[in-house]
C-alpha atoms as a PDB file:
ATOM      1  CA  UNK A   1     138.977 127.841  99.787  1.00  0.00           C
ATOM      2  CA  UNK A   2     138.775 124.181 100.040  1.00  0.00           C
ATOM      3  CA  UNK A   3     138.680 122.395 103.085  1.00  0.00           C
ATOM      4  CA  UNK A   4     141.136 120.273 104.801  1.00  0.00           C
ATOM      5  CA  UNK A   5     140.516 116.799 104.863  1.00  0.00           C
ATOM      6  CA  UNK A   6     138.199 117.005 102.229  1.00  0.00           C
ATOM      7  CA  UNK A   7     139.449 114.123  99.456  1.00  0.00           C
ATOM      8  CA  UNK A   8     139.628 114.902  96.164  1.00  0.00           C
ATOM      9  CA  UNK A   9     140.022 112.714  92.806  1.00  0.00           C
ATOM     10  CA  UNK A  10     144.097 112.269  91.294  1.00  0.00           C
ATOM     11  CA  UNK A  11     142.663 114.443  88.574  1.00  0.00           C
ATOM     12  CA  UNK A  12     141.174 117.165  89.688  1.00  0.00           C
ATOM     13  CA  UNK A  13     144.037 117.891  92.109  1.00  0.00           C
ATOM     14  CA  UNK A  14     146.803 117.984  89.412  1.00  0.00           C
ATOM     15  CA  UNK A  15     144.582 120.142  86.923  1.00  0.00           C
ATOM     16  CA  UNK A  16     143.992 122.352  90.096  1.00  0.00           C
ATOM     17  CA  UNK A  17     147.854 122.385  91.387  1.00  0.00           C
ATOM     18  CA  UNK A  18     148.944 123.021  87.769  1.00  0.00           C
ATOM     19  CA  UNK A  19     146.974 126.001  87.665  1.00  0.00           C
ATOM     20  CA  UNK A  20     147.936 127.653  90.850  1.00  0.00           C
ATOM     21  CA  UNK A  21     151.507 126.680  90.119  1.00  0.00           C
ATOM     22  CA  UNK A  22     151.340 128.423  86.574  1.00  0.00           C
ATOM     23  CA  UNK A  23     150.054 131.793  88.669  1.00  0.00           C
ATOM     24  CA  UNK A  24     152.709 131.585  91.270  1.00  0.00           C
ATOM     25  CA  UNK A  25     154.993 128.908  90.477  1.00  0.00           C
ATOM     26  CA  UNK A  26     157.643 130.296  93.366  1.00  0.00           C
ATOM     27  CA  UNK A  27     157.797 129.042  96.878  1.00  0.00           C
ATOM     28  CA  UNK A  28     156.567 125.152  96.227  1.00  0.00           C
ATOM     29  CA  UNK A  29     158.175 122.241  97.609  1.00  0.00           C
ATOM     30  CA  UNK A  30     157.794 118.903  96.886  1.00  0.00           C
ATOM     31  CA  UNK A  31     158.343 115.984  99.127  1.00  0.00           C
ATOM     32  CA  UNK A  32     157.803 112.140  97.722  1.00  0.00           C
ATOM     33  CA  UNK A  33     158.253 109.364 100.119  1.00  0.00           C
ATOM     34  CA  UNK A  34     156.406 105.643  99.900  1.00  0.00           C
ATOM     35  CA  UNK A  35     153.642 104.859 102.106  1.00  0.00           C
ATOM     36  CA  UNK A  36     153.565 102.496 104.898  1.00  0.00           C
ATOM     37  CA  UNK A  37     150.855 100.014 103.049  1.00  0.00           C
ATOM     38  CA  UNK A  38     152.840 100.683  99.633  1.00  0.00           C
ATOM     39  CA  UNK A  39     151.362 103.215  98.490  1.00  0.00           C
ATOM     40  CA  UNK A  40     153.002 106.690  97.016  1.00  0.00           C
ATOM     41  CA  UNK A  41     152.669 110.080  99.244  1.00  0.00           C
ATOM     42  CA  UNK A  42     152.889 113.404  97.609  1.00  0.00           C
ATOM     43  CA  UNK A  43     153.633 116.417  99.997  1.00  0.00           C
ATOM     44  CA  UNK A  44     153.393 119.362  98.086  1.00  0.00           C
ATOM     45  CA  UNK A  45     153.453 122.636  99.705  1.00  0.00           C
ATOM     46  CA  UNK A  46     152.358 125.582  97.575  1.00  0.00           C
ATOM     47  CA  UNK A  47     152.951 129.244  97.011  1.00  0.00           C
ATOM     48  CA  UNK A  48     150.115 130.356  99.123  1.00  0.00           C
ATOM     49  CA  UNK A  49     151.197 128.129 102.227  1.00  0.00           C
ATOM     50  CA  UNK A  50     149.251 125.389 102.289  1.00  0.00           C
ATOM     51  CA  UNK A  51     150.009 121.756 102.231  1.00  0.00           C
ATOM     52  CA  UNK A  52     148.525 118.902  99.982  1.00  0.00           C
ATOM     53  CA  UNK A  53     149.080 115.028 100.127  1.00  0.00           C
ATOM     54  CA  UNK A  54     148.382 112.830  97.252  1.00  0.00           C
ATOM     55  CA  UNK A  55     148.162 109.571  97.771  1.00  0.00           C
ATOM     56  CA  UNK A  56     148.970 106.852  94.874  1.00  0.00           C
ATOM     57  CA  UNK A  57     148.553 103.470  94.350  1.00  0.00           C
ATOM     58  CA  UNK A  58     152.300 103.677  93.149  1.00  0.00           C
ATOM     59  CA  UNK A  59     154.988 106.781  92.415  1.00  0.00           C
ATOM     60  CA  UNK A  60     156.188 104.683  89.787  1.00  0.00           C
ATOM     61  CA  UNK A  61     152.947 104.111  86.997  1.00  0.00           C
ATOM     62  CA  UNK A  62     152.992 106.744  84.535  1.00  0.00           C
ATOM     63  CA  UNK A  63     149.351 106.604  85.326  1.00  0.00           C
ATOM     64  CA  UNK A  64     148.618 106.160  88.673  1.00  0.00           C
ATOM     65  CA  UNK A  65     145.711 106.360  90.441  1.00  0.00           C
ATOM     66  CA  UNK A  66     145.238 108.338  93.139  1.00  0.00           C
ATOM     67  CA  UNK A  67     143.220 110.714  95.920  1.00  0.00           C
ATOM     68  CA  UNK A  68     144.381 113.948  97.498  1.00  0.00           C
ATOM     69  CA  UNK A  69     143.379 116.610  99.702  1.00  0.00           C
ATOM     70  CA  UNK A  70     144.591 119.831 101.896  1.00  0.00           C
ATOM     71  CA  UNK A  71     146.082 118.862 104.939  1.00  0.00           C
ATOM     72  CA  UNK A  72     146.213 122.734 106.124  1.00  0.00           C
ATOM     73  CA  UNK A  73     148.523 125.513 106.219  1.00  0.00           C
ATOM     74  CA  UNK A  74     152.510 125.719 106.731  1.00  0.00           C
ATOM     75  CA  UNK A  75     152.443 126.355 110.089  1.00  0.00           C
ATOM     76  CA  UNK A  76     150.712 122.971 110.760  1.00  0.00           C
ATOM     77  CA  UNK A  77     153.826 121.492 108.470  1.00  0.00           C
ATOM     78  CA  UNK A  78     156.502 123.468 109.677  1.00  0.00           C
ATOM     79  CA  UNK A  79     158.992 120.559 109.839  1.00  0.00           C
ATOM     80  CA  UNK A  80     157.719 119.220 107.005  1.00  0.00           C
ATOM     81  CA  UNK A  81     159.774 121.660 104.188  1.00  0.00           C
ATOM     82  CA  UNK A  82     163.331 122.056 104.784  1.00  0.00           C
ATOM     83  CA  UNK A  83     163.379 125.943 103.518  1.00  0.00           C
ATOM     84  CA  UNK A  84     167.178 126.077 103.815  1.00  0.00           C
ATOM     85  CA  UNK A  85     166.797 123.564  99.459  1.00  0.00           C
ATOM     86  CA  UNK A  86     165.747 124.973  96.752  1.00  0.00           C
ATOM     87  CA  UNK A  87     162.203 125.346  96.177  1.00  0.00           C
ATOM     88  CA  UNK A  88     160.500 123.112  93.206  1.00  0.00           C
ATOM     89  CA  UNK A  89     159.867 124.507  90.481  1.00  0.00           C
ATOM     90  CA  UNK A  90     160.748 124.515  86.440  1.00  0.00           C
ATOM     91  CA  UNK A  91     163.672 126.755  85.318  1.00  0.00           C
ATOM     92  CA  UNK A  92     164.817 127.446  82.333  1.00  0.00           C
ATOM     93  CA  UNK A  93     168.003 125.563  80.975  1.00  0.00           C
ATOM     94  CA  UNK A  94     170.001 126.130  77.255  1.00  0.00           C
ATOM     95  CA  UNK A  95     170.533 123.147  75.387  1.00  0.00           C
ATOM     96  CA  UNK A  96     173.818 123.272  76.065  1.00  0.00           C
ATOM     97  CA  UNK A  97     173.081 123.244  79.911  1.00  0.00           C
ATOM     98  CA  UNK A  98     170.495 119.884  79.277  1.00  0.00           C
ATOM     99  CA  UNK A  99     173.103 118.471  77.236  1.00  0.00           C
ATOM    100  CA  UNK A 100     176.009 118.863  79.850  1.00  0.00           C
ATOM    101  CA  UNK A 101     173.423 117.605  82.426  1.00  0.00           C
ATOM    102  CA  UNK A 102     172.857 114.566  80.205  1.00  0.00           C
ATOM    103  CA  UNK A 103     176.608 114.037  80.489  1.00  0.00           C
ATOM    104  CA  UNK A 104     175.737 112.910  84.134  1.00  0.00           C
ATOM    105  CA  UNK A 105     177.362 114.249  87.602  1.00  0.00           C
ATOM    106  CA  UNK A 106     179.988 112.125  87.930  1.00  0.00           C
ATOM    107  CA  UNK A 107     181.373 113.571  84.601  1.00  0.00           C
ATOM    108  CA  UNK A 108     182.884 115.878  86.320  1.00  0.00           C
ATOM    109  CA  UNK A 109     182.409 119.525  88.145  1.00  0.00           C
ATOM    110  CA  UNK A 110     180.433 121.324  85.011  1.00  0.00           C
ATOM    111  CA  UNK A 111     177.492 119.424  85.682  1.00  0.00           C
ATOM    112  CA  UNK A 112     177.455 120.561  89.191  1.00  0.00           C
ATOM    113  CA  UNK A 113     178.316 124.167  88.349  1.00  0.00           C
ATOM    114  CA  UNK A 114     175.747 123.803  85.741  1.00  0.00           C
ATOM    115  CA  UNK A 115     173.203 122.877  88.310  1.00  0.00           C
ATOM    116  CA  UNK A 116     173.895 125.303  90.287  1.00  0.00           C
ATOM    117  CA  UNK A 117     173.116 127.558  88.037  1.00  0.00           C
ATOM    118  CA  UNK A 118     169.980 126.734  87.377  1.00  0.00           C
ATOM    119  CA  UNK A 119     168.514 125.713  90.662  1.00  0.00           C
ATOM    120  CA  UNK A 120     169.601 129.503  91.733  1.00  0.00           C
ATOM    121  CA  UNK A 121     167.175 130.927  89.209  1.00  0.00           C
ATOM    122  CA  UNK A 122     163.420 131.211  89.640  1.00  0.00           C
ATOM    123  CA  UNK A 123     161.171 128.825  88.826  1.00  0.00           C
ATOM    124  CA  UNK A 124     158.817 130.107  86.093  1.00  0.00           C
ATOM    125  CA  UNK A 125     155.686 127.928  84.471  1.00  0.00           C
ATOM    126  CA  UNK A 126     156.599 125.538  81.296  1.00  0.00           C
ATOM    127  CA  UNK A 127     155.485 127.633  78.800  1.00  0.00           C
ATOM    128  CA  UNK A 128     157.685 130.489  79.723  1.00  0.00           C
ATOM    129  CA  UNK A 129     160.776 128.572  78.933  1.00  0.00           C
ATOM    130  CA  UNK A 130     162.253 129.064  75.409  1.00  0.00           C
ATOM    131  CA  UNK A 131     165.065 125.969  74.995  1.00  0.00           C
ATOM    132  CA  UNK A 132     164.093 123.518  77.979  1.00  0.00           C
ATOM    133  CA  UNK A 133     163.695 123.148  81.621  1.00  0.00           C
ATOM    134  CA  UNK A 134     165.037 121.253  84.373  1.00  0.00           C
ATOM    135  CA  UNK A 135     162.305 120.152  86.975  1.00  0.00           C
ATOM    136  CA  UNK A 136     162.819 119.934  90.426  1.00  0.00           C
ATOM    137  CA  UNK A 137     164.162 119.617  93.487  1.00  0.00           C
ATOM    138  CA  UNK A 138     161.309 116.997  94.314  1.00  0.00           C
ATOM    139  CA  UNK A 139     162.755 115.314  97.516  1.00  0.00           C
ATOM    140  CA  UNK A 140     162.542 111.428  98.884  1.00  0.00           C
ATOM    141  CA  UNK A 141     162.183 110.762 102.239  1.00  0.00           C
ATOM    142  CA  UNK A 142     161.600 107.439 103.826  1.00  0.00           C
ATOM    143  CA  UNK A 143     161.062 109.554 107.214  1.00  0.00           C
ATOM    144  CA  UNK A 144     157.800 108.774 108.447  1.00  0.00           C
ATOM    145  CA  UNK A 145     157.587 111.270 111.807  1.00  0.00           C
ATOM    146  CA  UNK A 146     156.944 114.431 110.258  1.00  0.00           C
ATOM    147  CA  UNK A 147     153.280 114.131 110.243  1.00  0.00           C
ATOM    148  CA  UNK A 148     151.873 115.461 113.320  1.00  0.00           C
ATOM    149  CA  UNK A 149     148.650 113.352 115.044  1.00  0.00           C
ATOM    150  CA  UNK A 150     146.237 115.197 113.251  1.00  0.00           C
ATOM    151  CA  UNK A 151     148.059 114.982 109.757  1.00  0.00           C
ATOM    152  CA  UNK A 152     148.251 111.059 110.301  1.00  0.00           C
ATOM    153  CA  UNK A 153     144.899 110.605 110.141  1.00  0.00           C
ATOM    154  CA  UNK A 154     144.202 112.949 106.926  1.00  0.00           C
ATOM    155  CA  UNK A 155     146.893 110.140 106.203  1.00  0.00           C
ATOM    156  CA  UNK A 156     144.446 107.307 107.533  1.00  0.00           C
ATOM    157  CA  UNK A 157     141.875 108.553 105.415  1.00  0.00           C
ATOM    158  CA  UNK A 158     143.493 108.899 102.389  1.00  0.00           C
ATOM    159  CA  UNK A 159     144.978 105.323 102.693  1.00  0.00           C
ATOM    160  CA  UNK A 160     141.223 104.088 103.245  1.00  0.00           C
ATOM    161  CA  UNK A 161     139.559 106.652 100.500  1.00  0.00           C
ATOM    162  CA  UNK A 162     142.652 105.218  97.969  1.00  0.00           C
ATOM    163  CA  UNK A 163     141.790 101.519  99.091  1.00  0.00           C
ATOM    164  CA  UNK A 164     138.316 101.341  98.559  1.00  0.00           C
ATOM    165  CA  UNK A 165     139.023 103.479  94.912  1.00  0.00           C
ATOM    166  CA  UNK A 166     141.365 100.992  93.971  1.00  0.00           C
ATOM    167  CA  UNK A 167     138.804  97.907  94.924  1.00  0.00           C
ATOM    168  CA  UNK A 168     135.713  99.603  93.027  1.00  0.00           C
ATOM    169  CA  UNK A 169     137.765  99.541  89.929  1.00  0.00           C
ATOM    170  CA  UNK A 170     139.001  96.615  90.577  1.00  0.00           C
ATOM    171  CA  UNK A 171     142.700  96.542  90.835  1.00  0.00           C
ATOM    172  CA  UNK A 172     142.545  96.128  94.237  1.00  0.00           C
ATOM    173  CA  UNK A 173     145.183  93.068  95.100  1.00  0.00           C
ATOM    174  CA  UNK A 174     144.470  90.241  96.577  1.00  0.00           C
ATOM    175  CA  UNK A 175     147.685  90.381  98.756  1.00  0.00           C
ATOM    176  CA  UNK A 176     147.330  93.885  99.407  1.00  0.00           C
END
């Protein structure tokens, strides 16, 4: 079991969340919000209860580059998830549901019906899904109180960890 507020490299936690997700991909929920110094946080809470950050230099590279680590269990994070949304996850979707999706919501009310339907099945991993999949819910928040006084300075760390990362390999900027 790893330990909380331990940091680990952008890599290795994505290899290791995409394997635990692929053996349990139900119950996860995925909150995104940007940092107070700019950079991207990554909440991720997984199926066995416990709650990641990941910290990146931006949410909007396609390669960022990044630190994470366990910030504890769910009951440490309890107003962290809103249980009442749809958990994360991939679910399958026809190519006729991708397509009407495609179409856009304001097209009309078969895109939200069509939604619907697939955010009420269960997630399953990639691989299971014939046609396609539709990723998500993966929330936004620009709220910056759920992180309780212990959390905030898993939070401190991270932000220093990702800092100094980002100034060894020199794409540290001068402005920030």
């Amino acid at each position: 079991m790893e330990m909380a507020g331990r940091t680990r490299t952008l890599e290795r936690m994505m290899a290791d969340m995409n394997e635990r997700y692929r053996k349990n991909p139900r119950g996860w929920r995925v909150y995104v919000r940007q940092g107070k110094h700019g950079h991207g946080d990554i909440f991720i809470h997984t199926s066995d209860e416990e709650v990641w950050q990941i910290k990146v230099d931006s949410l909007y590279r396609p390669k960022p580059v990044g630190v994470g680590l366990r910030m504890g269990i769910e009951e440490e994070a309890s107003s962290f998830f809103d249980k009442r949304l749809p958990s994360y996850g991939f679910r399958p979707a026809t190519s006729r549901q991708i397509g009407i999706l495609r179409g856009g919501l304001h097209g009309g009310g078969d895109a939200k019906k069509v939604l619907s339907e697939i955010l009420g099945r269960r997630p399953t991993a990639p691989s299971e899904t014939e046609h396609g999949f539709v990723q998500g819910p993966i929330v936004h928040t620009a709220d910056q109180r759920f992180l309780s006084s212990s959390q905030r300075e898993l939070d401190a760390k991270l932000e220093t960890t990702l800092t100094n990362l980002l100034r060894k390999k020199g794409t540290l900027s001068a402005y920030g």
